[in-house]
Protein backbone atom coordinates (compact mmCIF):
# COMPACT_ATOMS: atom_id res chain seq x y z
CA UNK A 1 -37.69 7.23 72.62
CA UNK A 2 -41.36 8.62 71.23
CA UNK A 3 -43.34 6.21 69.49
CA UNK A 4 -43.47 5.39 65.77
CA UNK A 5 -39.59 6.53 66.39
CA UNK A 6 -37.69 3.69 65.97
CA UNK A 7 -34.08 4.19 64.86
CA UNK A 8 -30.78 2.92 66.63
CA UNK A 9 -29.18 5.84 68.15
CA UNK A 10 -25.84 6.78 68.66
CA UNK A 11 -26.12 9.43 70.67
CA UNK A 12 -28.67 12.11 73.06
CA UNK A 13 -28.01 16.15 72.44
CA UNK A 14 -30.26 18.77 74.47
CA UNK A 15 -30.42 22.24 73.10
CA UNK A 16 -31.67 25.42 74.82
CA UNK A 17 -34.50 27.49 72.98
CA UNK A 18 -33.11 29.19 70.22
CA UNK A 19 -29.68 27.60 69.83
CA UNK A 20 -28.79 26.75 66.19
CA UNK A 21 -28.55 22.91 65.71
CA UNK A 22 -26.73 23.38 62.26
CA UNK A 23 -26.49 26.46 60.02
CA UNK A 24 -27.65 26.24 56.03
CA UNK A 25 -24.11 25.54 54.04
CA UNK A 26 -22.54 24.19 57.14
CA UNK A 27 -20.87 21.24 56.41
CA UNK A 28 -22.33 17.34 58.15
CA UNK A 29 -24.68 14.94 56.89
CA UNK A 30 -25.69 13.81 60.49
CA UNK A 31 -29.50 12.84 61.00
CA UNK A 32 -31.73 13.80 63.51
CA UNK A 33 -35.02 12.33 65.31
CA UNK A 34 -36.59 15.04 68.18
CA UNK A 35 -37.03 13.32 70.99
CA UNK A 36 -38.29 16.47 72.72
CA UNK A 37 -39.19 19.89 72.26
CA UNK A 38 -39.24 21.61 68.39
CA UNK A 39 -36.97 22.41 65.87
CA UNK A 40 -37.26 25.51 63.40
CA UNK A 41 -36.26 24.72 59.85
CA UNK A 42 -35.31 27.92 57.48
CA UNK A 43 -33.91 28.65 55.18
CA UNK A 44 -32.05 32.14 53.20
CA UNK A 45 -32.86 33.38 50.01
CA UNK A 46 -31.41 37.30 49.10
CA UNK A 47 -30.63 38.12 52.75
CA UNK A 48 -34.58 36.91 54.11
CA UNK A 49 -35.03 34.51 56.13
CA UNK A 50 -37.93 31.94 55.30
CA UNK A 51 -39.50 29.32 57.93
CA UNK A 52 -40.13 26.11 55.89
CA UNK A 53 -42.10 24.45 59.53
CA UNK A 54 -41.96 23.29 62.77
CA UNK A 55 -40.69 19.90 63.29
CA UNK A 56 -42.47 18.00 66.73
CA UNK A 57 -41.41 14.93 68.44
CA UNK A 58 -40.69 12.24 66.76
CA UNK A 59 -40.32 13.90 63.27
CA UNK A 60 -36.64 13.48 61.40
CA UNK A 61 -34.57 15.83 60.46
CA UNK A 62 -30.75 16.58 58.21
CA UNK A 63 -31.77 13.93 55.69
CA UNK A 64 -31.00 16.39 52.78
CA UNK A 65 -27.38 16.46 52.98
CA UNK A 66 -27.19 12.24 53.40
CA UNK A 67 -29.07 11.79 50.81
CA UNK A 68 -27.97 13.97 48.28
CA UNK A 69 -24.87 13.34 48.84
CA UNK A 70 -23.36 16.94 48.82
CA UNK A 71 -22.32 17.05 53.06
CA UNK A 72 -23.99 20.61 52.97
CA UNK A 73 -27.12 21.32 55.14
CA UNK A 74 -29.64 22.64 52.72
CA UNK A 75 -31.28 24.65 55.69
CA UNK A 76 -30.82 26.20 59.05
CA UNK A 77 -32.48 23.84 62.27
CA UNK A 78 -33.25 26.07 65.81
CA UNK A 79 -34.35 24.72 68.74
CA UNK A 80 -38.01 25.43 69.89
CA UNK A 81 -37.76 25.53 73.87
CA UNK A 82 -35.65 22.71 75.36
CA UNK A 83 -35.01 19.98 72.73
CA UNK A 84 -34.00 16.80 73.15
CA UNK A 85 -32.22 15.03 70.10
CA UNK A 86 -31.01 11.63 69.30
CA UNK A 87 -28.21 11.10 66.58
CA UNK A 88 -29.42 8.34 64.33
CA UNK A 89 -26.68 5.92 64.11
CA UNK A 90 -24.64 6.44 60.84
CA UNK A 91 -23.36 2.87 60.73
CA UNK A 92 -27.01 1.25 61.28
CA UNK A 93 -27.89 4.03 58.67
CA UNK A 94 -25.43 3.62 55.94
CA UNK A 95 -26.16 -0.31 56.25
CA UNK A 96 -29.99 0.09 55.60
CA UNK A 97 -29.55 2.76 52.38
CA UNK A 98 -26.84 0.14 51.08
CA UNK A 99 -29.41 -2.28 51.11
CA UNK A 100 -31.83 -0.64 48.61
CA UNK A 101 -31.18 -1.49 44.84
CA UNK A 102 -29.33 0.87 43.31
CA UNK A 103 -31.92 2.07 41.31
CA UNK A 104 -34.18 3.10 44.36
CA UNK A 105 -30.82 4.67 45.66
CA UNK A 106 -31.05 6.78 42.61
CA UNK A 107 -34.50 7.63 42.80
CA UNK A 108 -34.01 8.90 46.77
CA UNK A 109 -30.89 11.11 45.12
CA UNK A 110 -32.38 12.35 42.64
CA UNK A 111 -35.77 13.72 44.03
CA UNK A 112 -33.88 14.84 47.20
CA UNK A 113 -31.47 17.14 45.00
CA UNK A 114 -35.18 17.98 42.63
CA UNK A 115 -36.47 19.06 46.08
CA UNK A 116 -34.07 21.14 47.49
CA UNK A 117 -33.79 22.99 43.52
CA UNK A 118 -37.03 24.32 43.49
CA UNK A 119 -37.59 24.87 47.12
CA UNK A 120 -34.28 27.18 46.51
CA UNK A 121 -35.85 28.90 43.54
CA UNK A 122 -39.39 29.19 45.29
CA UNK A 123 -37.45 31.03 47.84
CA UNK A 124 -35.31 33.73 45.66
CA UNK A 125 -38.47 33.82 43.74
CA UNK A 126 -40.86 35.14 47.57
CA UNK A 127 -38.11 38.08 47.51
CA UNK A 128 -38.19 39.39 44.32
CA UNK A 129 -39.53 43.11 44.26
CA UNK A 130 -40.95 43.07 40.62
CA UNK A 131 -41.28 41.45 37.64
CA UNK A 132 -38.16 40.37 35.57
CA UNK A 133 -37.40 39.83 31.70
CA UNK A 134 -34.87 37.25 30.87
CA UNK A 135 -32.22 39.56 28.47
CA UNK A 136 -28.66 38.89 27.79
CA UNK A 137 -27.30 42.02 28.10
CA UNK A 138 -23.38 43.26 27.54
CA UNK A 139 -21.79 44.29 31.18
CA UNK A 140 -18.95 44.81 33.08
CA UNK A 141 -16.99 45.11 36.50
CA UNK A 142 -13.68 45.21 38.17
CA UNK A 143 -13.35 41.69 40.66
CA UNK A 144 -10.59 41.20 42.79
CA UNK A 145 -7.97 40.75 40.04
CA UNK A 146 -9.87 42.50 36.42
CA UNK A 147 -12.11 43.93 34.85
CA UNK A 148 -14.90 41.05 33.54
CA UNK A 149 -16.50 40.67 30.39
CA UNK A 150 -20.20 39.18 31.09
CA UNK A 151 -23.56 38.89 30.73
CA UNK A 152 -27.14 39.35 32.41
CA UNK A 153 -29.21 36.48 32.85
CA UNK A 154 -32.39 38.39 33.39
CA UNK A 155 -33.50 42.00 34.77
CA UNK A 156 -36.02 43.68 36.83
CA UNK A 157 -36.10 47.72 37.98
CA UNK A 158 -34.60 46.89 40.91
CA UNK A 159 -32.04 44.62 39.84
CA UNK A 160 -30.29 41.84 37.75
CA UNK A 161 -28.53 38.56 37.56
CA UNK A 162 -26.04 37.75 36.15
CA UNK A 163 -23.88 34.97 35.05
CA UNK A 164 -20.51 33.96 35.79
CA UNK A 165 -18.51 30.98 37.25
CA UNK A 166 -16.42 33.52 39.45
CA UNK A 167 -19.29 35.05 41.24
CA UNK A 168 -18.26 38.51 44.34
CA UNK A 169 -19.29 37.82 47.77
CA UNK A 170 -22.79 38.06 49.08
CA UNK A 171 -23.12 41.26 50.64
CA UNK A 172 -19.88 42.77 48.29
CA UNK A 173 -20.31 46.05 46.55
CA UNK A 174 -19.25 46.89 43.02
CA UNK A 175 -19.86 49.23 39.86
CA UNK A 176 -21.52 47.62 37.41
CA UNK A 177 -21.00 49.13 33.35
CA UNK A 178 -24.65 47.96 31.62
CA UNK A 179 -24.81 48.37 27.98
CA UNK A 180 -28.07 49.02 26.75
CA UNK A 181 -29.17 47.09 23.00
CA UNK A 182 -28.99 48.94 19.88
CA UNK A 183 -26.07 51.12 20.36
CA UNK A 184 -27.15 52.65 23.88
CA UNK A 185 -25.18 54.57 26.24
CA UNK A 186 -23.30 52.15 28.54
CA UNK A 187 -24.84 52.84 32.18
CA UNK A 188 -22.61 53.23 35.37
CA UNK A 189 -24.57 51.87 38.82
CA UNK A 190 -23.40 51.38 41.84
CA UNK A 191 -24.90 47.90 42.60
CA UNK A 192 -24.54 45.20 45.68
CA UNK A 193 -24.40 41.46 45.69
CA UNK A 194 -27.60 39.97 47.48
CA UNK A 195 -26.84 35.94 46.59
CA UNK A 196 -24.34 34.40 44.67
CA UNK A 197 -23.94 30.58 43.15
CA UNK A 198 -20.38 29.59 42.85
CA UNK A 199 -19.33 26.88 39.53
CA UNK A 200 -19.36 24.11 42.05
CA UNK A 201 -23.09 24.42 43.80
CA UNK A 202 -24.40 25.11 40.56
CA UNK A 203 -26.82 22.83 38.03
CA UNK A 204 -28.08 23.32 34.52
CA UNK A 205 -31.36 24.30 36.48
CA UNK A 206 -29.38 26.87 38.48
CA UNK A 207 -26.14 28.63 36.70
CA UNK A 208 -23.17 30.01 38.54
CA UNK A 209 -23.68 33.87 38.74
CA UNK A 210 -24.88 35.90 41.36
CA UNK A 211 -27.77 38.19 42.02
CA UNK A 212 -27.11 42.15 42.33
CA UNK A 213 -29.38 45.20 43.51
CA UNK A 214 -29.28 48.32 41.96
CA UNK A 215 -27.95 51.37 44.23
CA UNK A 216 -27.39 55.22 43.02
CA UNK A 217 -26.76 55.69 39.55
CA UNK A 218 -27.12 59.09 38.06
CA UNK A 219 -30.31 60.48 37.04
CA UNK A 220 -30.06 60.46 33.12
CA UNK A 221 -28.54 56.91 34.09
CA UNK A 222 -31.81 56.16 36.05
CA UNK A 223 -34.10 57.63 33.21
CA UNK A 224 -32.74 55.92 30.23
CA UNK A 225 -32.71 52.45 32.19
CA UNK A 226 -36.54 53.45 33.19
CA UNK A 227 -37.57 53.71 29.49
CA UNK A 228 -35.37 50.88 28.29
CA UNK A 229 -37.21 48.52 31.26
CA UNK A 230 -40.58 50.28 29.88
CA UNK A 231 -39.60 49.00 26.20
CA UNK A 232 -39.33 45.77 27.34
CA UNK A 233 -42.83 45.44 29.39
CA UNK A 234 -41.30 45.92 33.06
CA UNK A 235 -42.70 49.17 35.04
């Protein structure tokens, strides 16, 4: 084992260069020291891929789903060339977190699950094309089952979110009804899903809803939205 690494181990995994340790919303709360080699932590935000570092020997990784206590991996780990990994041993594990007060347990929680919300949001924010204007805004689309009733959370010339507890599928296409303030024409676009945030991942930081891109729309569709964005300082 590398120095300054010293953890009981249950087990030794190699990976070639490139393989995927674990994949963000995979499910395992597993952590991991590098005994050899890298590891490339990422992470997804509206299709893009972001590299959050380069982990080198002796560094620990997977941390984020033990301690927040959700069994999700908050990020994607790659191997860098060969990689050598040792398994920290849950049991040995378990038995020294159990041993902190609960109040320092609470602490780790909480800034772990801080962490991983505003890394998240830093993220979504890097792909964002322009400038958005929080405005609740009347819309609707057909799901899977009905039409629903809802509103926008905020809006940009390229796009929207929205909120909902029942959000489509990332990557899902729809046609979204927007109705403009003050009596406007309701607007027909073609839009597609980029992220979404189902009622159970969701915080009071970070609603349920989903993120949509604006596709073709018509052009007296495309000009009134243009001077309605222009109204409300986005160009």
């Amino acid at each position: 084992m590398t120095e300054g690494a010293m953890f009981s181990l249950a087990s030794e995994e190699k990976y070639e260069d490139g393989k995927i340790i674990f994949k963000e919303g995979s499910p395992g709360d597993w952590i991991y020291v590098i005994l050899a080699g890298s590891v490339r932590i990422t992470k997804t935000a509206n299709d893009r891929q972001f590299t959050l570092g380069v982990l080198e020997p002796g560094e620990v990784f997977g941390e984020g789903s033990f301690l927040s206590g959700t069994n999700k991996r908050t990020a994607t780990a790659l191997a860098v060339g060969q990689t050598t990994l040792g398994v920290i041993d849950r049991v040995s594990l378990d038995e020294e977190f159990n041993s902190l007060s609960s109040d320092f347990r609470s602490i780790l929680v909480s800034s772990m699950k801080r962490f991983g919300t505003m890394l998240d949001r830093a993220c979504e924010f890097a792909t964002r094309a322009g400038p958005r204007a929080p405005k609740a805004l009347s819309l609707s689309y057909k799901d899977r089952q009905s039409f629903v009733q809802a509103y926008t959370g905020n809006i940009s010339n390229g796009g929207l979110a929205l909120k909902t507890d029942t959000p489509l599928n990332t990557g899902e296409k729809f046609i979204l009804n927007l109705q403009l303030p003050e009596g406007g024409e309701t607007l027909k676009i073609n839009c597609t899903v980029k992220w979404a945030r189902k009622k159970e991942d969701a915080s009071s930081a970070r609603p349920a809803g989903m993120g949509v891109q604006f596709g073709e729309m018509s052009k007296k569709d495309r000009e009134k939205l243009i001077l309605y964005l222009k109204k409300i300082g986005i160009r």
